[in-house]
N, C-alpha and C. Protein backbone atom coordinates (compact mmCIF):
# COMPACT_ATOMS: atom_id res chain seq x y z
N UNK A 1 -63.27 31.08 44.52
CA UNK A 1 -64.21 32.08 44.05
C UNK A 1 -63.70 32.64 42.70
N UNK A 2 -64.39 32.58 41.67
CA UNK A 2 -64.50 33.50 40.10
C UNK A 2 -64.06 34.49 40.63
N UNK A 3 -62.94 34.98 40.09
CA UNK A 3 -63.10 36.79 40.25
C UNK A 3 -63.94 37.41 39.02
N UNK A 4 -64.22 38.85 39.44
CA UNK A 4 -65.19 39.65 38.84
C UNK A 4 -64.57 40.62 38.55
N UNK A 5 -64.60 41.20 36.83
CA UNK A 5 -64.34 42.11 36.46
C UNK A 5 -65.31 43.31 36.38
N UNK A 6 -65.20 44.48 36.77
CA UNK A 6 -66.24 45.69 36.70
C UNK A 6 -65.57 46.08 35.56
N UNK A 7 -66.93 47.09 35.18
CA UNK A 7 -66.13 47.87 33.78
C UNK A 7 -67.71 48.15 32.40
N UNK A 8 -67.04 48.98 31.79
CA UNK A 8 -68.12 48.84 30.65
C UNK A 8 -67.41 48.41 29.35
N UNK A 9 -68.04 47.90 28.76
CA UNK A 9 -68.10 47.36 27.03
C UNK A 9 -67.28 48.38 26.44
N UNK A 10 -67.73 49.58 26.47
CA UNK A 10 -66.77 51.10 25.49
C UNK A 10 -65.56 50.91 25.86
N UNK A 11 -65.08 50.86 26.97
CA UNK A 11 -63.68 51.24 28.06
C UNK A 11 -62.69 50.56 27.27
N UNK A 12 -61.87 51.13 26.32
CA UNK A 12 -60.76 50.68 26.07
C UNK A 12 -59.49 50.22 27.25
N UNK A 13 -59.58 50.32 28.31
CA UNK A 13 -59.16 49.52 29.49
C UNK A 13 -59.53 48.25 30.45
N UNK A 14 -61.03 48.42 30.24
CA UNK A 14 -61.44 46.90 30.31
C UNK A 14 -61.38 46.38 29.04
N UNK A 15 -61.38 46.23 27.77
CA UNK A 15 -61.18 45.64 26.82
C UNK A 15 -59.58 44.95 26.76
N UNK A 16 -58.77 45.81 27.47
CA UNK A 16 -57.00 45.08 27.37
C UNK A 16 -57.06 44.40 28.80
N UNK A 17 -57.78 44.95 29.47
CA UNK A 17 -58.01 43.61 31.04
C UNK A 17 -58.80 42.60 30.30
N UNK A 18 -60.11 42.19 29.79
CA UNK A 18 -60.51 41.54 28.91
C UNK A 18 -59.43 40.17 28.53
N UNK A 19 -59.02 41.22 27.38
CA UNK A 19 -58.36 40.25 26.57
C UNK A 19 -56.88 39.36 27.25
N UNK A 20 -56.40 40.35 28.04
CA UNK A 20 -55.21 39.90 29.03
C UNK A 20 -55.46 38.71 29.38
N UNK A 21 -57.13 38.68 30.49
CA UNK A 21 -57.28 37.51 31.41
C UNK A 21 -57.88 36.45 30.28
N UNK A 22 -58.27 36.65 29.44
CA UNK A 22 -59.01 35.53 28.07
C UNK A 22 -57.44 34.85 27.82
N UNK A 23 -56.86 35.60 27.10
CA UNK A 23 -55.33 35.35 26.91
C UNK A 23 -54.62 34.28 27.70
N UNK A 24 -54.49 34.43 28.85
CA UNK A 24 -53.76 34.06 30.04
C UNK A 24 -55.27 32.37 30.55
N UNK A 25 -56.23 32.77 29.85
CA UNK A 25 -56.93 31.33 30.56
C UNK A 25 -58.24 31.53 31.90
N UNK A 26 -57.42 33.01 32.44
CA UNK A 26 -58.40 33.59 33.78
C UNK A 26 -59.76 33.60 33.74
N UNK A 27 -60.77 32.38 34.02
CA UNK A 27 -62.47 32.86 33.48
C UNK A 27 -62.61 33.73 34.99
N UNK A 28 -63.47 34.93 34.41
CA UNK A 28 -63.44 35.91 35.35
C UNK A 28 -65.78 36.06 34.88
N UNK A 29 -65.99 36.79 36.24
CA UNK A 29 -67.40 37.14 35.51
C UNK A 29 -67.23 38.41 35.23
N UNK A 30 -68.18 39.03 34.62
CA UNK A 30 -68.13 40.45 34.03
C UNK A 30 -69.32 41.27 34.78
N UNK A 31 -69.23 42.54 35.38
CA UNK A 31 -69.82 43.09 35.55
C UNK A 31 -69.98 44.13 35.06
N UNK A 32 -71.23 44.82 34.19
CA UNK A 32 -71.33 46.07 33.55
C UNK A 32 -71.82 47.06 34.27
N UNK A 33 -70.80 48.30 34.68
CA UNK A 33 -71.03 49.27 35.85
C UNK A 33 -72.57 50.07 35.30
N UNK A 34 -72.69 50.15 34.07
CA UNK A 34 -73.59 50.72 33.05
C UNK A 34 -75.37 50.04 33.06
N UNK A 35 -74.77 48.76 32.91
CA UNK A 35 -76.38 48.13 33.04
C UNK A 35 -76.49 47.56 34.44
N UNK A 36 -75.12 46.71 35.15
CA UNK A 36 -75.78 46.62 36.55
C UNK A 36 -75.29 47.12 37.69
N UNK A 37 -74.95 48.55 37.55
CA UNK A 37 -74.79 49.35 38.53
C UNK A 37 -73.86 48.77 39.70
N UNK A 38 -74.23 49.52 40.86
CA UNK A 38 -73.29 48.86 41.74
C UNK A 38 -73.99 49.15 43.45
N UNK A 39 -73.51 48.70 44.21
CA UNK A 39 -74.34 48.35 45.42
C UNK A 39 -73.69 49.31 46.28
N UNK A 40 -74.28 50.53 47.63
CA UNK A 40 -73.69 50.70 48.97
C UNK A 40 -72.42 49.36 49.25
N UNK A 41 -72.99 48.27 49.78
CA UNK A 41 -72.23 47.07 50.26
C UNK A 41 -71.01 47.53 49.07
N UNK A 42 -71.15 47.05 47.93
CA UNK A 42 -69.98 46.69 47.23
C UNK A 42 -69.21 48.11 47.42
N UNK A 43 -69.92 48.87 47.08
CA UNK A 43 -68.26 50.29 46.97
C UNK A 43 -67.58 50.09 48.71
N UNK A 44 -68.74 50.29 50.06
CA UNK A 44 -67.97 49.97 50.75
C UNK A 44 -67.03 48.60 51.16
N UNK A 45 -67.01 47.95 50.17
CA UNK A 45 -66.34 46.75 50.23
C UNK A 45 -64.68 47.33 49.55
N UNK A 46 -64.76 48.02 48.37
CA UNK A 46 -63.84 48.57 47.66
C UNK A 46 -63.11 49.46 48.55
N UNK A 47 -64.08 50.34 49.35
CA UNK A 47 -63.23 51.48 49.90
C UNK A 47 -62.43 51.09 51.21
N UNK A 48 -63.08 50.01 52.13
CA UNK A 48 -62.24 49.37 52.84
C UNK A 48 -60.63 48.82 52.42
N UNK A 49 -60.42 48.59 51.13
CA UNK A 49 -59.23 48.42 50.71
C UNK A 49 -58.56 48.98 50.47
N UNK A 50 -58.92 50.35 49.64
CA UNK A 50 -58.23 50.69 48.72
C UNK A 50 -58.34 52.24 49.34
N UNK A 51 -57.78 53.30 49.38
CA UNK A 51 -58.02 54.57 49.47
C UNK A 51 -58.90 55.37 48.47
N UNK A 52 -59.81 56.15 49.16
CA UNK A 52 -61.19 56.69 48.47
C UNK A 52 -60.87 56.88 46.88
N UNK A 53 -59.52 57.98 47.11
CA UNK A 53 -59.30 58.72 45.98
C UNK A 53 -58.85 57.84 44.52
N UNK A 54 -58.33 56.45 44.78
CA UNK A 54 -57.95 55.44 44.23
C UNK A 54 -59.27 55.22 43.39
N UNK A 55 -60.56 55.09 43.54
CA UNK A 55 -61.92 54.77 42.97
C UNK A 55 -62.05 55.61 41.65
N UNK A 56 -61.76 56.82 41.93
CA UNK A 56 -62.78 58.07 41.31
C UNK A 56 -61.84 58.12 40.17
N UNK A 57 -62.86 57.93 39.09
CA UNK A 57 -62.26 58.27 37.63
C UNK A 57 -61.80 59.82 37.23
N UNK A 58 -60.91 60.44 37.57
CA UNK A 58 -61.21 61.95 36.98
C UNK A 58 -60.76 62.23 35.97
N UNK A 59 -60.33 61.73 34.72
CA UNK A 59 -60.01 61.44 33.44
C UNK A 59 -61.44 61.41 32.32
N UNK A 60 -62.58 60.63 33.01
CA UNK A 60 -63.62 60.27 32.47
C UNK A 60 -64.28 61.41 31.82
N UNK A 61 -65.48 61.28 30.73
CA UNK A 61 -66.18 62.15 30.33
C UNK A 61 -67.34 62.29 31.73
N UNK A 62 -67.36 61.46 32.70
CA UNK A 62 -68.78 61.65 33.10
C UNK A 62 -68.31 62.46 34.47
N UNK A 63 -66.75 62.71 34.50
CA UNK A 63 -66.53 63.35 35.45
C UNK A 63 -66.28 64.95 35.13
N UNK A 64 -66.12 65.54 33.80
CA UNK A 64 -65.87 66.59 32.96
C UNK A 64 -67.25 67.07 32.98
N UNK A 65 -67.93 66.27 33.13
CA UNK A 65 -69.53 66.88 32.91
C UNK A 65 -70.18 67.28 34.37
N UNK A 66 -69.63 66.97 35.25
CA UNK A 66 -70.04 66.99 36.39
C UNK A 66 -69.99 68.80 37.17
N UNK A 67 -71.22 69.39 37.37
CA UNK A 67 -70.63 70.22 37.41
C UNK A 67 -69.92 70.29 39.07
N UNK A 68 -69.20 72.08 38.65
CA UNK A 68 -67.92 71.73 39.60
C UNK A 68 -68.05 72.15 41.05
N UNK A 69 -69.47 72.50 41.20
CA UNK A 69 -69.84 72.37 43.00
C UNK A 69 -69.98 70.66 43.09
N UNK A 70 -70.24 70.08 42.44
CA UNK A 70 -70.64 68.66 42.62
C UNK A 70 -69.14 67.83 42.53
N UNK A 71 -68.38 68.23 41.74
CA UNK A 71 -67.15 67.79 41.86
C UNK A 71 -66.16 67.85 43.18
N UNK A 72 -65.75 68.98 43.73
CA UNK A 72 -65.56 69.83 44.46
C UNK A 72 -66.10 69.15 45.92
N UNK A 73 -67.66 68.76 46.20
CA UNK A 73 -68.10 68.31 46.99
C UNK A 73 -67.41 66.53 47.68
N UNK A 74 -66.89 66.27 46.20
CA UNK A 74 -66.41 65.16 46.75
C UNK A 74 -65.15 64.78 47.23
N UNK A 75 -65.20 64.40 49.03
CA UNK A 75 -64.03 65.08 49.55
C UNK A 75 -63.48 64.05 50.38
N UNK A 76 -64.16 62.74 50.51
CA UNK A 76 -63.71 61.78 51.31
C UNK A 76 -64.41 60.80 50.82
N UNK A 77 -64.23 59.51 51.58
CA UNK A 77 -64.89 58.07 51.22
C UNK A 77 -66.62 58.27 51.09
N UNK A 78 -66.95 58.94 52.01
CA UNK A 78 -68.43 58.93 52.82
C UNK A 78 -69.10 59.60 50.98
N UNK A 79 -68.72 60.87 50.99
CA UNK A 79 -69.35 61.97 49.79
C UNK A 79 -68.80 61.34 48.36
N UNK A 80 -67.83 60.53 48.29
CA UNK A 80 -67.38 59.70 46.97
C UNK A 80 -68.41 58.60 47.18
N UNK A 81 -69.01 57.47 48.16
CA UNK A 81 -69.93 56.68 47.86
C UNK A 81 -71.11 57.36 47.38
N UNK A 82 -71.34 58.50 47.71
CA UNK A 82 -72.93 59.18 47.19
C UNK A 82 -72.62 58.92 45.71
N UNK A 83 -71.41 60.02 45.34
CA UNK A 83 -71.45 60.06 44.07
C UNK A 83 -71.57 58.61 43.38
N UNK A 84 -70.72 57.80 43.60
CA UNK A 84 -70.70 56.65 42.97
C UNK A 84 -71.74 55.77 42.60
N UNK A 85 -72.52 56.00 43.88
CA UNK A 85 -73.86 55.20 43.66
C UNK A 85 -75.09 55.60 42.39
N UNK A 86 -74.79 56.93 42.94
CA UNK A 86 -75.87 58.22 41.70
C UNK A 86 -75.09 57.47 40.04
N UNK A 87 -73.82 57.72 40.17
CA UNK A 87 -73.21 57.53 38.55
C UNK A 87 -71.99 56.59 39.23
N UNK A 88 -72.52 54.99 38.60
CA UNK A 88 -71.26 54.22 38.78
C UNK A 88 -69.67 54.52 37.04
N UNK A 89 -69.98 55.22 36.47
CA UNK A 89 -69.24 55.18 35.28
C UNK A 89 -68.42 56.61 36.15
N UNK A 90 -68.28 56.72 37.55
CA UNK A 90 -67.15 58.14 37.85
C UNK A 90 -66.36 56.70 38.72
N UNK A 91 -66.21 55.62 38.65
CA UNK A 91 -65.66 54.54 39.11
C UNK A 91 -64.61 54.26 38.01
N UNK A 92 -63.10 54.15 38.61
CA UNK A 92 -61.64 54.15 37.48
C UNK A 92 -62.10 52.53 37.40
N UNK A 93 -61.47 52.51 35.84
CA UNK A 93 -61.86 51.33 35.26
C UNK A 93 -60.91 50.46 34.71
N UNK A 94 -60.32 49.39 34.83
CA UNK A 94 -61.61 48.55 35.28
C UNK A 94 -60.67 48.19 36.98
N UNK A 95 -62.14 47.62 37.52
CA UNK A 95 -61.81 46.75 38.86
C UNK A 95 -61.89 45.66 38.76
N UNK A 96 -61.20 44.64 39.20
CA UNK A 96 -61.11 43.35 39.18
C UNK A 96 -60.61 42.93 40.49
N UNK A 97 -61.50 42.19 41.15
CA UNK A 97 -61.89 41.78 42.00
C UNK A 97 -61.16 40.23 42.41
N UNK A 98 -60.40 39.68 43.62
CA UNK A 98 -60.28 38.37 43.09
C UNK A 98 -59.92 38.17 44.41
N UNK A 99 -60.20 37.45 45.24
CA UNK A 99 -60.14 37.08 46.49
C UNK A 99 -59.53 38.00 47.17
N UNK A 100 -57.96 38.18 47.46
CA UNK A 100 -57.72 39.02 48.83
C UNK A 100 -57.24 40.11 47.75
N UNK A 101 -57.17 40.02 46.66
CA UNK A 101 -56.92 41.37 45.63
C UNK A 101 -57.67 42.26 44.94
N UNK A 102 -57.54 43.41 45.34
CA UNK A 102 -58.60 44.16 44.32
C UNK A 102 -57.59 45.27 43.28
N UNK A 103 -57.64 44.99 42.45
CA UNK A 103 -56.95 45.96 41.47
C UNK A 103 -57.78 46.89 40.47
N UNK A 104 -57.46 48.19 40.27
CA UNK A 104 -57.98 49.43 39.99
C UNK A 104 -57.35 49.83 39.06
N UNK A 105 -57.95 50.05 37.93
CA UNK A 105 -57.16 50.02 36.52
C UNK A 105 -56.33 49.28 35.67
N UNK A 106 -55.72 49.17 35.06
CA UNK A 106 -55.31 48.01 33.76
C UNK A 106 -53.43 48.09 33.69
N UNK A 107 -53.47 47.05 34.23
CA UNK A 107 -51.50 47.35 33.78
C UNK A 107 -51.12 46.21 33.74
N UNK A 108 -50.40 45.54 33.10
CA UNK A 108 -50.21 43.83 32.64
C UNK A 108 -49.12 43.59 33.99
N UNK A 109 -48.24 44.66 34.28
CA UNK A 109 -47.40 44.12 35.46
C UNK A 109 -48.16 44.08 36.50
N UNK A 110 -49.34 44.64 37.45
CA UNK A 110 -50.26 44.16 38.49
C UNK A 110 -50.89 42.88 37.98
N UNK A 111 -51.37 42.85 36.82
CA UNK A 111 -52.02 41.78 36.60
C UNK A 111 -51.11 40.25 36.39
N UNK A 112 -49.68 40.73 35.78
CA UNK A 112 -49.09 39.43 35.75
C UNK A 112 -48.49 39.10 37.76
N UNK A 113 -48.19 40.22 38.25
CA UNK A 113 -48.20 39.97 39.92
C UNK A 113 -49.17 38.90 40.11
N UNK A 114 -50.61 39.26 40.15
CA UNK A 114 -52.03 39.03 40.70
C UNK A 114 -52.14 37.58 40.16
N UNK A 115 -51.81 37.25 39.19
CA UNK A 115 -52.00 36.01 38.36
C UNK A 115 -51.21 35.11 37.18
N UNK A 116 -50.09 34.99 38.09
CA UNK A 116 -48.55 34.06 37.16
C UNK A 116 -49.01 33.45 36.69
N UNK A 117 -48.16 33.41 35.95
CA UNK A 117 -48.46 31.52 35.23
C UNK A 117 -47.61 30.31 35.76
């Protein structure tokens, strides 16, 4: 199976995951959280792995904007899929997806782990 990168075009963190896996040879597909959103199924696919709080961008502009009963509200897996679904860009970026691995954010040492040469 292709693994799949999530992420948007702006994200100076998918741009160095990007270029990493181009670099290295990895054809990966691209998914844009921006134009094609993201599915119930898929986040609970993510959250089965990974711990809720692991997802949620709170660094982001779209989480600064959020106001802070709505922030605040989000308090476990269940109330983080609402949010996520409403605004996939409060999703830490990028995810990359690849059979029994899912990795959450950009660091060349997970990624050289995930995919030696």
């Amino acid at each position: 199976m292709t693994p799949t990168l999530y992420g948007i075009d702006t994200c100076d963190q998918c741009r160095k995951a990007r270029q990493w896996l181009r670099a290295r040879g990895v054809a990966v597909n691209w998914h844009d959280l921006r134009a094609d959103g993201v599915t119930e199924a898929l986040i609970a696919r993510w959250l089965a792995r990974v711990p809720w709080d692991a997802l949620l961008n709170r660094r982001g502009q779209t989480w600064r904007q959020l106001p802070e009963a709505q922030r605040r509200a989000i308090v476990d897996a269940a109330s983080l899929s609402e949010a996520l679904l409403a605004s996939p860009l409060l999703i830490k970026r990028p995810v990359l997806e690849a059979d029994d691995r899912l990795l959450i954010g950009f660091s060349e040492q997970s990624y050289d782990a995930a995919f030696p040469r």
